[in-house]
Protein backbone atom coordinates (compact mmCIF):
# COMPACT_ATOMS: atom_id res chain seq x y z
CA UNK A 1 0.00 0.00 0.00
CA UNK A 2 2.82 2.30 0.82
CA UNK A 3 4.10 2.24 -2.62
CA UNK A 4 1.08 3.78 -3.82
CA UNK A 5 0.62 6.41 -1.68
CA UNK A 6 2.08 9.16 -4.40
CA UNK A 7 -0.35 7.64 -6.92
CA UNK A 8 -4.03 8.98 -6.88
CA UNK A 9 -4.80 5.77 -9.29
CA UNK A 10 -3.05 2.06 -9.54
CA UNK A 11 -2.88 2.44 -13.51
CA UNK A 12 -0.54 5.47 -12.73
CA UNK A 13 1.38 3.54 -10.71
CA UNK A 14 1.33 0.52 -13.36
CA UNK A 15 2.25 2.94 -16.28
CA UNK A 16 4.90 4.43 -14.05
CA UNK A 17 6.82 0.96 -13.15
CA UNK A 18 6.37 -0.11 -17.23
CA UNK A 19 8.08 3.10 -18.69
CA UNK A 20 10.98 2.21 -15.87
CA UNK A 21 11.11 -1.48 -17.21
CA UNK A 22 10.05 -2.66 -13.73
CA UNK A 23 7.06 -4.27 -15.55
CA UNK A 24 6.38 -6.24 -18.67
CA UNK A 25 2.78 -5.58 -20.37
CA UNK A 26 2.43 -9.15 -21.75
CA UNK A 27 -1.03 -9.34 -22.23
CA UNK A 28 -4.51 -6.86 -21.89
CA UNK A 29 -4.35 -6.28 -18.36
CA UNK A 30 -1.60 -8.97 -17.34
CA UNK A 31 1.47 -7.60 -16.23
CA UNK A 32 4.59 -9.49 -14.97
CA UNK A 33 7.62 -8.11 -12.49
CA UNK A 34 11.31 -7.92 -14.24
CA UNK A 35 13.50 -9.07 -11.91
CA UNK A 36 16.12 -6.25 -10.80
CA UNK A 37 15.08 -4.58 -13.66
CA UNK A 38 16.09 -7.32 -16.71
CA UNK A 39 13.59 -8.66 -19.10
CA UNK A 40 16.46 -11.47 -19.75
CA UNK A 41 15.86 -13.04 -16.20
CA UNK A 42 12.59 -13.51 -16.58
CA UNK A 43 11.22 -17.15 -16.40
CA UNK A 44 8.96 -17.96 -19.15
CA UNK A 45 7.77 -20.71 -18.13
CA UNK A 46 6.69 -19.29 -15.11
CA UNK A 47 4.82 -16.63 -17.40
CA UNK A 48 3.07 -19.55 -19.03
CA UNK A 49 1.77 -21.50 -16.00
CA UNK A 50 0.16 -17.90 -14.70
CA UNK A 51 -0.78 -16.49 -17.93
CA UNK A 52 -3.31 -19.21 -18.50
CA UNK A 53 -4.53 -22.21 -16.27
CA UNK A 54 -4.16 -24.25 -15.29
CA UNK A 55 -1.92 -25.16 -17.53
CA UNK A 56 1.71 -27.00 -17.10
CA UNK A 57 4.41 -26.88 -19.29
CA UNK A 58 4.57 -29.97 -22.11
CA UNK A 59 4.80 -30.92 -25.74
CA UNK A 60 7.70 -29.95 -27.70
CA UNK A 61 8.48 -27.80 -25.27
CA UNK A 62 8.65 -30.17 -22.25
CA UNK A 63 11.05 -32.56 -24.72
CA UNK A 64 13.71 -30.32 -25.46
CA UNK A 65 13.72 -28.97 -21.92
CA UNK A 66 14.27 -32.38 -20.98
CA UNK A 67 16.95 -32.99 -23.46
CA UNK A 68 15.06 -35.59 -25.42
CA UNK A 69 14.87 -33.54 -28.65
CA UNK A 70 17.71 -31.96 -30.23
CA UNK A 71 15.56 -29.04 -31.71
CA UNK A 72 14.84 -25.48 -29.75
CA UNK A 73 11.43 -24.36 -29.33
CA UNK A 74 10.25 -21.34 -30.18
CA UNK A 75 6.86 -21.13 -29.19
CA UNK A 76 5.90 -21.92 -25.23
CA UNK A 77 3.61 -24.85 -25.26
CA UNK A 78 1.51 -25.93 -21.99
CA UNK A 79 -1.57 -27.88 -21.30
CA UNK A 80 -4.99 -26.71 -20.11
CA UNK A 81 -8.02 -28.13 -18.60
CA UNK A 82 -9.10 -24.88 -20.45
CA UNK A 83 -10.51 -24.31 -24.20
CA UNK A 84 -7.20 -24.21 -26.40
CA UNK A 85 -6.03 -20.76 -26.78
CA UNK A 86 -2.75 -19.03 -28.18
CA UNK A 87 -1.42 -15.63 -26.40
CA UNK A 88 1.33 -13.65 -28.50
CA UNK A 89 3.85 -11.33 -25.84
CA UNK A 90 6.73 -9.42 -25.92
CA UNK A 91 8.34 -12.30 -24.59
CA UNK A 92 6.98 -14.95 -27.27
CA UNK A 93 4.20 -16.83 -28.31
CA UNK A 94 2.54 -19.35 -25.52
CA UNK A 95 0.16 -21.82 -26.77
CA UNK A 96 -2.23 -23.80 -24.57
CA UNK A 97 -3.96 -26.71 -25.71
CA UNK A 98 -6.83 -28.65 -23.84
CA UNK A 99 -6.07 -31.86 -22.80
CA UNK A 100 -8.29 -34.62 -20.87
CA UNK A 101 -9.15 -33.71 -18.02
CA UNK A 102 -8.78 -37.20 -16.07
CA UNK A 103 -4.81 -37.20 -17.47
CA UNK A 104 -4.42 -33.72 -16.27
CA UNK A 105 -2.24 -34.51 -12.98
CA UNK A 106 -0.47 -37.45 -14.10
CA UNK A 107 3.14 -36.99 -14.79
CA UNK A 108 3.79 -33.21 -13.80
CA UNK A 109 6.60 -32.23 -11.99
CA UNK A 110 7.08 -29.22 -9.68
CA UNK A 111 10.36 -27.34 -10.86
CA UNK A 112 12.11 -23.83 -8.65
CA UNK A 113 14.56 -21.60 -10.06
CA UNK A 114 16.27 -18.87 -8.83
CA UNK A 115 13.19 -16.73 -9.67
CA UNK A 116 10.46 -18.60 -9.44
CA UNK A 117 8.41 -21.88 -10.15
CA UNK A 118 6.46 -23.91 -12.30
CA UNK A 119 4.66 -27.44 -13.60
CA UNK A 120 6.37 -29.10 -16.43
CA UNK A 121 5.38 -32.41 -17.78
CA UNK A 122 8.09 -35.41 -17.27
CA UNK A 123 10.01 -36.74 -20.29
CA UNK A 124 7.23 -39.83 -20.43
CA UNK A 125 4.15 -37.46 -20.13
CA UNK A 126 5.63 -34.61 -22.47
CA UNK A 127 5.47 -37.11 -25.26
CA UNK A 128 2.25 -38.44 -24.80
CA UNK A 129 0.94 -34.80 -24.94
CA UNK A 130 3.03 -34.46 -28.36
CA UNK A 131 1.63 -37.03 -30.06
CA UNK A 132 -1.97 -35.90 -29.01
CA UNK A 133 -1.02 -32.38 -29.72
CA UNK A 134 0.68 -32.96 -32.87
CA UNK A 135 -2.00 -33.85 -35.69
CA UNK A 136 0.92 -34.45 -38.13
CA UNK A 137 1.67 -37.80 -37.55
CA UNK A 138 0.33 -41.01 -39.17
CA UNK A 139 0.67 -43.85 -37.09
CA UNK A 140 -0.38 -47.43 -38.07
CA UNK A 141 1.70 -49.60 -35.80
CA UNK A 142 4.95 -50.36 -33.66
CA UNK A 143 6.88 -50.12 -36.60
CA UNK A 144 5.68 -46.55 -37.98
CA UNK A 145 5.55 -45.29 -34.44
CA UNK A 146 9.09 -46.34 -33.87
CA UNK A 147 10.00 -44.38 -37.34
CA UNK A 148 8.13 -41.65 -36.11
CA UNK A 149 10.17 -41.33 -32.87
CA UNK A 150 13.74 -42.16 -33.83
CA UNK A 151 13.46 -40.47 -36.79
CA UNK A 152 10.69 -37.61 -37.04
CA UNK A 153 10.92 -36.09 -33.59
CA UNK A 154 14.75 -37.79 -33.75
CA UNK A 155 14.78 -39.39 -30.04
CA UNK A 156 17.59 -41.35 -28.80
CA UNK A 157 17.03 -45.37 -28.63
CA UNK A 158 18.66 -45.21 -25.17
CA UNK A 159 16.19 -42.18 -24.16
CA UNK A 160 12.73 -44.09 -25.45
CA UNK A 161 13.40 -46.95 -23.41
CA UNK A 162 13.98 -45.11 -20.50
CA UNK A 163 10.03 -44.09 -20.80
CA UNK A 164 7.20 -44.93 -18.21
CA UNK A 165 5.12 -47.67 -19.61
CA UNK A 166 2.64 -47.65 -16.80
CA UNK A 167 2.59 -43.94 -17.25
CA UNK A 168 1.85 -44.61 -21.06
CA UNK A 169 -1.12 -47.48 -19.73
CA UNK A 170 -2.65 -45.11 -17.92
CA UNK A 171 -3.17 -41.91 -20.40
CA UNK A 172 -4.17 -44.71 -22.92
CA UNK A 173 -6.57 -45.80 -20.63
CA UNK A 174 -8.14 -42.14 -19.36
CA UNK A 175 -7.30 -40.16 -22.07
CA UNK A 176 -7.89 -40.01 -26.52
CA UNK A 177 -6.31 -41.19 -29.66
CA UNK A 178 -5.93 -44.40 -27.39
CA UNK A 179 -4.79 -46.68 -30.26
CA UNK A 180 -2.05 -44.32 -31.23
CA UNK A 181 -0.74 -44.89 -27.43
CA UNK A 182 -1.34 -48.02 -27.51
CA UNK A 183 1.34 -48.80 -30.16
CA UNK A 184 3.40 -46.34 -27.97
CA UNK A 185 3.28 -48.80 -24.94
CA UNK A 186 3.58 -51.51 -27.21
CA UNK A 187 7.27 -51.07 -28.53
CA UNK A 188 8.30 -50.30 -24.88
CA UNK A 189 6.95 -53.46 -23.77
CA UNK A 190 7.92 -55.42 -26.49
CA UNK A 191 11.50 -53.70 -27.34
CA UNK A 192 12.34 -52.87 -23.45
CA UNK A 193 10.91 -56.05 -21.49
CA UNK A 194 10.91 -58.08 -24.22
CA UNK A 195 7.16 -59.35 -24.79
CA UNK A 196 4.20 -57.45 -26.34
């Protein structure tokens, strides 16, 4: 409250601490704090989980933040219990794309920076998301889907098999595009434990 005290109106205030870089304007009425003053340290992903939600971070994104994709993303993708939506910033372009609601909580971890926080799929979860995000792909067994990953979305062998197949199981089970998954948990079975 102090802080405002020399401010008849908060949007003085606001308009004040934007034109000294304090804040970001990253959306109609949605403002964010630049830490010590330095758009550069801000977390994006952060943004992203309080810009829209809930939401967590996944996808493409999720996979090269893990490491399992060689590729940089550009564009912030999360998941929603939400309608899909896409939000262009001064800091990028954050898409959100509704997912099933009983898979929502499964396979989100809770990651802290020197900053601040925020939900990000796991490697296993991430992927699943991808393929149900990604309407690209054409998928008609073990054999294409195995293509698809080592050589499409260009995933180490080593880094497939360390996958969750339960994990896999149970979005198949709760979730869509179930047969698509299902080859999914089929090559880990049958590749990783050795039966299908």
């Amino acid at each position: 409250v102090n802080t405002l005290k020399d401010y008849k109106r908060i949007n003085d205030k606001i308009a004040d601490m934007v034109e000294k870089g304090l804040l970001l304007n990253i959306q109609k009425g949605k403002y964010v704090v630049v830490p010590q003053g330095k758009a550069s340290a801000l977390d994006t992903f952060a943004i992203a989980n309080a810009l829209y939600g809930p939401s967590y971070i996944t996808a493409y994104t999720a996979l090269s933040f893990h490491g399992m994709i060689p590729e940089r993303v550009n564009t912030i993708e999360s998941a929603t219990t939400l309608r899909s939506k896409v939000y262009n910033t001064p800091l990028g372009q954050y898409a959100f794309e509704k997912m099933p609601v009983d898979t929502f909580h499964l396979g989100i971890n809770y990651v802290s920076n020197h900053f601040d926080s925020f939900m990000i799929a796991n490697p296993t979860k991430a992927l699943v998301d991808a393929l149900w995000w990604d309407k690209r792909p054409e998928i008609h067994g073990i054999k294409s889907m195995r293509e698809f990953l080592l050589e499409n979305m260009r995933i180490e062998e080593e880094t497939l098999y360390s996958l969750d197949p339960t994990l896999i199981f149970d979005c198949m089970e709760l979730g869509k595009r179930k047969r698509m998954l299902k080859y999914l948990y089929q090559l880990l079975i049958r590749d990783y434990y050795g039966h299908a």
